[in-house]
N, C-alpha and C. Protein backbone atom coordinates (compact mmCIF):
# COMPACT_ATOMS: atom_id res chain seq x y z
N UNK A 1 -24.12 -5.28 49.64
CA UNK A 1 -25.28 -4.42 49.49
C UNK A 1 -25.43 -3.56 50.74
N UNK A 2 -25.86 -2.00 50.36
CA UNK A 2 -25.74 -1.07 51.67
C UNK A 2 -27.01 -1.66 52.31
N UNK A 3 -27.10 -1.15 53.81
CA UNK A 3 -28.59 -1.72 54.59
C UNK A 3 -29.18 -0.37 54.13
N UNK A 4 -30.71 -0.17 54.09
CA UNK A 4 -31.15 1.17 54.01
C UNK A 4 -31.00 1.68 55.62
N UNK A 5 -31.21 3.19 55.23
CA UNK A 5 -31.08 4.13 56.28
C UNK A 5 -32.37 4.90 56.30
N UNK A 6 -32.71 4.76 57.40
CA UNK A 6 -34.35 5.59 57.92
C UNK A 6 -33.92 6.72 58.40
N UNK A 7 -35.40 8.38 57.84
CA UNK A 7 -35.49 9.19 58.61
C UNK A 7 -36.49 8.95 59.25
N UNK A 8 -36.50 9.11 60.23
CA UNK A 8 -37.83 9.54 61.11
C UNK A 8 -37.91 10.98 61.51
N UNK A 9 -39.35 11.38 61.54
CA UNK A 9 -39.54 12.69 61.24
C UNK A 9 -40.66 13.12 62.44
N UNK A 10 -40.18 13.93 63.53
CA UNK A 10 -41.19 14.19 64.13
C UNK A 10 -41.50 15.78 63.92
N UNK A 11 -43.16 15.59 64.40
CA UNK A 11 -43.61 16.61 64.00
C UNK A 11 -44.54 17.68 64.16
N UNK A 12 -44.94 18.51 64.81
CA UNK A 12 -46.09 19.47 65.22
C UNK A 12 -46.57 19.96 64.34
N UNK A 13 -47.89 20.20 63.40
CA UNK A 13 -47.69 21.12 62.63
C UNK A 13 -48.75 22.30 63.51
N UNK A 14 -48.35 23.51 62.79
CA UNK A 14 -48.81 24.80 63.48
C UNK A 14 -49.95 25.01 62.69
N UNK A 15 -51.14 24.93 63.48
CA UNK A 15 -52.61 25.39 63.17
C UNK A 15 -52.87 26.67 62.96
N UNK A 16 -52.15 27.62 62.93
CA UNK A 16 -52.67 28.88 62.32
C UNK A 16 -51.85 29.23 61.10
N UNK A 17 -50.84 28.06 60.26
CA UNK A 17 -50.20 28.29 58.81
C UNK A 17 -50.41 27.02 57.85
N UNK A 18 -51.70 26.40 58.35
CA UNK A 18 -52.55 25.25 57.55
C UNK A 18 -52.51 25.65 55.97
N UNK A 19 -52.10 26.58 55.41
CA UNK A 19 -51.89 26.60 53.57
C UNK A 19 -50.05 26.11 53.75
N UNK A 20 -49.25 26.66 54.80
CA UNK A 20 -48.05 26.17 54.63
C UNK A 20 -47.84 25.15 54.84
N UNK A 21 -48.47 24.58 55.30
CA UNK A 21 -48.11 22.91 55.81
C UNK A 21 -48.40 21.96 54.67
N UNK A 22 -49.78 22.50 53.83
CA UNK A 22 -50.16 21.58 53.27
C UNK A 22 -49.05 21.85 51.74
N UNK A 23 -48.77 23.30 51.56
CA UNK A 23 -47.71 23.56 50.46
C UNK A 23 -46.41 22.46 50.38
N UNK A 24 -45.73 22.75 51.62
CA UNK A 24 -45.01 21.39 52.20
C UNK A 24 -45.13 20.98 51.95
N UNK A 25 -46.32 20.19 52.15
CA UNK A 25 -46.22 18.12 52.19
C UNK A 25 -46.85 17.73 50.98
N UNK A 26 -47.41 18.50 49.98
CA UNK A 26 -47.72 18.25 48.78
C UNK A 26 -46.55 17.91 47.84
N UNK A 27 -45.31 19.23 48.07
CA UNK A 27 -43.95 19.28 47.44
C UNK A 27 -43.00 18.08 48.16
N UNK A 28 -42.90 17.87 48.98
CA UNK A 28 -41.63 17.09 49.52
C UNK A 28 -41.58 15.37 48.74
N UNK A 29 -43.32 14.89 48.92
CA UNK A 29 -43.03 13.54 48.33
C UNK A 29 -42.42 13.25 46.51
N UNK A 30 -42.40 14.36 46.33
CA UNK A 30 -42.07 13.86 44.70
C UNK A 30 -40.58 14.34 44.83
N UNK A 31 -40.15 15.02 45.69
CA UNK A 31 -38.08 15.07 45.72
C UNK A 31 -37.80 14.17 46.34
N UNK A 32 -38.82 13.55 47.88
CA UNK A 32 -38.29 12.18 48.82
C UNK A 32 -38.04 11.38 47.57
N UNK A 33 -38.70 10.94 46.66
CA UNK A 33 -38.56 9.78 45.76
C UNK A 33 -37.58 9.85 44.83
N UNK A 34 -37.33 11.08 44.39
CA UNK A 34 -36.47 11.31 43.83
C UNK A 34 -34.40 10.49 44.39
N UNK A 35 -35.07 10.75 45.38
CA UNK A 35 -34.14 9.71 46.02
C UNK A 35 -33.86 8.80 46.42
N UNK A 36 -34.69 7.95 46.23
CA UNK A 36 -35.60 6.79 46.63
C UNK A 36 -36.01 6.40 47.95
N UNK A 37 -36.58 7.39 48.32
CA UNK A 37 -37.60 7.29 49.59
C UNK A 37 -38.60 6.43 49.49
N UNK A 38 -38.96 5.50 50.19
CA UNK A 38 -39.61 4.77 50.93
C UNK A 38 -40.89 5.00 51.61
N UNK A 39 -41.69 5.52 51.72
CA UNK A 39 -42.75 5.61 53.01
C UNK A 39 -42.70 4.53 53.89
N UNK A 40 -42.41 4.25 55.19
CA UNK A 40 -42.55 3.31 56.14
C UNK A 40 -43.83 2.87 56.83
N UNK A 41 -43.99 4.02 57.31
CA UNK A 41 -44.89 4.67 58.62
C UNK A 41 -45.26 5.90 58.84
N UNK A 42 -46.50 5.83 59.38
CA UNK A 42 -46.76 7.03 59.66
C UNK A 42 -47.47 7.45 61.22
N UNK A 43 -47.11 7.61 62.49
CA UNK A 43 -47.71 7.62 63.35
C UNK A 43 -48.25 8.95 64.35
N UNK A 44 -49.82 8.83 64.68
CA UNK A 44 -50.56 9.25 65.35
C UNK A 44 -49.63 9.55 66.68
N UNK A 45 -49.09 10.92 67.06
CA UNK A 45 -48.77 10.33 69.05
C UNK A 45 -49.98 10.32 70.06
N UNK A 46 -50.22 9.49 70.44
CA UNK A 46 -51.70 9.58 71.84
C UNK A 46 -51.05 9.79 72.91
N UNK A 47 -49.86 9.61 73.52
CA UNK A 47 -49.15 10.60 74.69
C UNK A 47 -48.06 10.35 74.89
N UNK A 48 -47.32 11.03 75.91
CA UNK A 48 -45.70 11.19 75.86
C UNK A 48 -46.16 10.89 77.44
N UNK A 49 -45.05 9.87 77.58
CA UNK A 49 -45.28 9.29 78.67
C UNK A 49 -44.13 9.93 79.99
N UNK A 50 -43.39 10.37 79.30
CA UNK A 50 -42.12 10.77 80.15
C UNK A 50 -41.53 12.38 79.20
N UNK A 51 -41.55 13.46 79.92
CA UNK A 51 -40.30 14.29 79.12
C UNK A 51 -40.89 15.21 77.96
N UNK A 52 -40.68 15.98 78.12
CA UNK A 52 -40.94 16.47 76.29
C UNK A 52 -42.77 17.20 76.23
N UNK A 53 -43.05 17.66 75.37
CA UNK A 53 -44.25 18.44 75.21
C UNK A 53 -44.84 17.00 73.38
N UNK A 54 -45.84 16.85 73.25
CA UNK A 54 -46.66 16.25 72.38
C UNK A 54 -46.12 16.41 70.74
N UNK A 55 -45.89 15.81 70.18
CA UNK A 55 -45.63 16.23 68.57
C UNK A 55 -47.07 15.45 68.23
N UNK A 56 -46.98 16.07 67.42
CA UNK A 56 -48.17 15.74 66.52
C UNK A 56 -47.85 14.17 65.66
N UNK A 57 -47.28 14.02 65.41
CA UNK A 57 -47.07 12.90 64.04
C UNK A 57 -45.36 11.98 64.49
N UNK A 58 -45.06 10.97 64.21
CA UNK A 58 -43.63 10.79 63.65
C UNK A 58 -43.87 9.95 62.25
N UNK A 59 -43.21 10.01 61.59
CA UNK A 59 -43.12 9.05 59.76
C UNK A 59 -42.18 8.77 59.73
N UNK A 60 -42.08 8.30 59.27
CA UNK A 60 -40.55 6.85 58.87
C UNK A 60 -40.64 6.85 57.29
N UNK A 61 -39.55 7.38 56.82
CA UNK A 61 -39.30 7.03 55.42
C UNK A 61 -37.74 6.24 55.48
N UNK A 62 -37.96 5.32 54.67
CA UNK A 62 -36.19 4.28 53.76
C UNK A 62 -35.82 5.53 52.88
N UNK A 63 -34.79 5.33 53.44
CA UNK A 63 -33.97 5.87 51.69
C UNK A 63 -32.57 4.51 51.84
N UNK A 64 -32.23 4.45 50.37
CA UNK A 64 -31.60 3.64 49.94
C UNK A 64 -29.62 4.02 50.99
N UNK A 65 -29.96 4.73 51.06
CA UNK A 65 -28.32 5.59 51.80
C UNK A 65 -28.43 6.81 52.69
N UNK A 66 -27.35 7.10 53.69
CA UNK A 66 -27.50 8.16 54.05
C UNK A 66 -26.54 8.93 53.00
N UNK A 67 -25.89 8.95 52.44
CA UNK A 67 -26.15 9.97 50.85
C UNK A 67 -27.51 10.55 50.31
N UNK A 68 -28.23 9.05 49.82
CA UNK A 68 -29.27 9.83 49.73
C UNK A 68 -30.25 11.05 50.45
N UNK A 69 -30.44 10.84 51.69
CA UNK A 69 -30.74 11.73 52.62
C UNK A 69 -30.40 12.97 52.31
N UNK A 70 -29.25 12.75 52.39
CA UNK A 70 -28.20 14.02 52.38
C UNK A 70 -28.58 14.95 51.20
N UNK A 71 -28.55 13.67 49.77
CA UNK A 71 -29.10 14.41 48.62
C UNK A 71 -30.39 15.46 48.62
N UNK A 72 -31.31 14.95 49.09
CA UNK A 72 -32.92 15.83 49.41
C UNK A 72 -32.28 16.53 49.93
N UNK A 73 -31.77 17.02 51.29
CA UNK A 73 -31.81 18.12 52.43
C UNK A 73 -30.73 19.23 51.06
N UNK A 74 -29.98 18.86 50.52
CA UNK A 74 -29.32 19.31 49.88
C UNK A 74 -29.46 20.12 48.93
N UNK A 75 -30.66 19.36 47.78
CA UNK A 75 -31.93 19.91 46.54
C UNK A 75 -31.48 21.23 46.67
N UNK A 76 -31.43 22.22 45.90
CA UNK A 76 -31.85 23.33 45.49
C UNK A 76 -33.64 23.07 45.87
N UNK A 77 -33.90 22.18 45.18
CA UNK A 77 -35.71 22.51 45.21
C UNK A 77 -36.10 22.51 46.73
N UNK A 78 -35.61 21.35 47.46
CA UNK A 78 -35.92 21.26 49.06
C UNK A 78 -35.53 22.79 49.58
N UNK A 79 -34.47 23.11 49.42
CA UNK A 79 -34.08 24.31 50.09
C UNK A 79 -34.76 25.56 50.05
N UNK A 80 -35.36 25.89 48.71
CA UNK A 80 -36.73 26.75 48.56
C UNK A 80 -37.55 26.45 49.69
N UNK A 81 -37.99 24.95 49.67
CA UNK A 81 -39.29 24.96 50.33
C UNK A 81 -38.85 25.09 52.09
N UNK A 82 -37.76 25.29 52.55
CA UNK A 82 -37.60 25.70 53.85
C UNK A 82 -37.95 27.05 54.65
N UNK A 83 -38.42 27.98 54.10
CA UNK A 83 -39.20 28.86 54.59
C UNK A 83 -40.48 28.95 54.49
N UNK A 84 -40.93 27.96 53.83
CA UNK A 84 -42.44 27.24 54.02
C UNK A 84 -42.69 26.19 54.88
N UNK A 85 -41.87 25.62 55.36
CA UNK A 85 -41.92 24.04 55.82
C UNK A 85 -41.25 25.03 57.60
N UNK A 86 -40.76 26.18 57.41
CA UNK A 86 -40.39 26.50 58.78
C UNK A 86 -42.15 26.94 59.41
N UNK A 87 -43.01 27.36 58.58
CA UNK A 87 -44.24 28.46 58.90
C UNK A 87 -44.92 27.19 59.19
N UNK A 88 -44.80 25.91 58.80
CA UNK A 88 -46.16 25.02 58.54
C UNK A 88 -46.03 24.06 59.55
N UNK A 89 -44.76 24.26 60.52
CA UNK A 89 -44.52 23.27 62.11
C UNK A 89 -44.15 23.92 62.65
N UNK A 90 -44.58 23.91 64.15
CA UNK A 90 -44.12 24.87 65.50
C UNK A 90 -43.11 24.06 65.95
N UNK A 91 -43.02 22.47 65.50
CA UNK A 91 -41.79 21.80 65.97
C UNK A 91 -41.39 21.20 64.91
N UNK A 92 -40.02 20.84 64.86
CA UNK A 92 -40.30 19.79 63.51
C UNK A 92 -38.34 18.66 64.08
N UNK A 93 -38.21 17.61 64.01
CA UNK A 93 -37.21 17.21 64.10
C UNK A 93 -36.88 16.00 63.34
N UNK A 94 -35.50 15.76 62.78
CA UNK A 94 -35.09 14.72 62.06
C UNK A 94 -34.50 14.17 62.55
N UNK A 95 -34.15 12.62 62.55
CA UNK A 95 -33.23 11.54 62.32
C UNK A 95 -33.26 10.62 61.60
N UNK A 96 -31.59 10.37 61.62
CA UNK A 96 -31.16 9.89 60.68
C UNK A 96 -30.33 8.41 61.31
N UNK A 97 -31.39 7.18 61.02
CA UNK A 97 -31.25 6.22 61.91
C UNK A 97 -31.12 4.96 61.05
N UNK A 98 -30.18 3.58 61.59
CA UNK A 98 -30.43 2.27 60.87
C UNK A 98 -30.53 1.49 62.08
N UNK A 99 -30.91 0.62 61.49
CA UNK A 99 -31.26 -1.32 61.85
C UNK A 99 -29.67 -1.32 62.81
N UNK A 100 -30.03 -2.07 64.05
CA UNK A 100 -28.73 -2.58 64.58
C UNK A 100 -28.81 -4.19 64.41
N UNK A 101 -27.65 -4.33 63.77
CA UNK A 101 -27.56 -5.95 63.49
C UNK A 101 -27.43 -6.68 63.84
């Protein structure tokens, strides 16, 4: 049996394209599942202790594979929504991470 594979998703979103952000994140959870995404987590940042400027958020979603992953970023439908999802974060970064055994 494969182990699942986590994205973690960090994230800023940009306060002056608040209809794009929310367009985003309304659309993404019904293709994440489509792949069988997971929701993990979802975290608040209260400060960066070392390095780097503040993101707003990180989330943790399972997906069953990094195939799957691959599948979403891949979507025709996801790929539409990337010039919306670029307007609706001033930062935005992925990984693509597992469990060390």
């Amino acid at each position: 049996m494969e182990q699942p594979v986590f994205l973690i998703i960090e994230a800023t979103p940009n306060p002056s394209e608040m209809d794009a952000l929310k367009s985003y994140q309304s659309q993404t959870p019904p293709l994440a599942k489509k792949y069988g995404a997971m929701p993990v987590a979802n975290y608040d940042v209260q400060a960066v202790l070392f390095g780097g400027t503040k993101p707003g958020v990180f989330s943790v979603l399972s997906f069953p594979s990094r195939a799957a992953i691959d599948g979403l970023f891949s979507d025709p439908a996801y790929q539409e929504l990337i010039p919306i999802r670029d307007l609706g974060f001033t930062e935005l970064k992925f990984y693509v991470v597992n469990e060390r055994l």
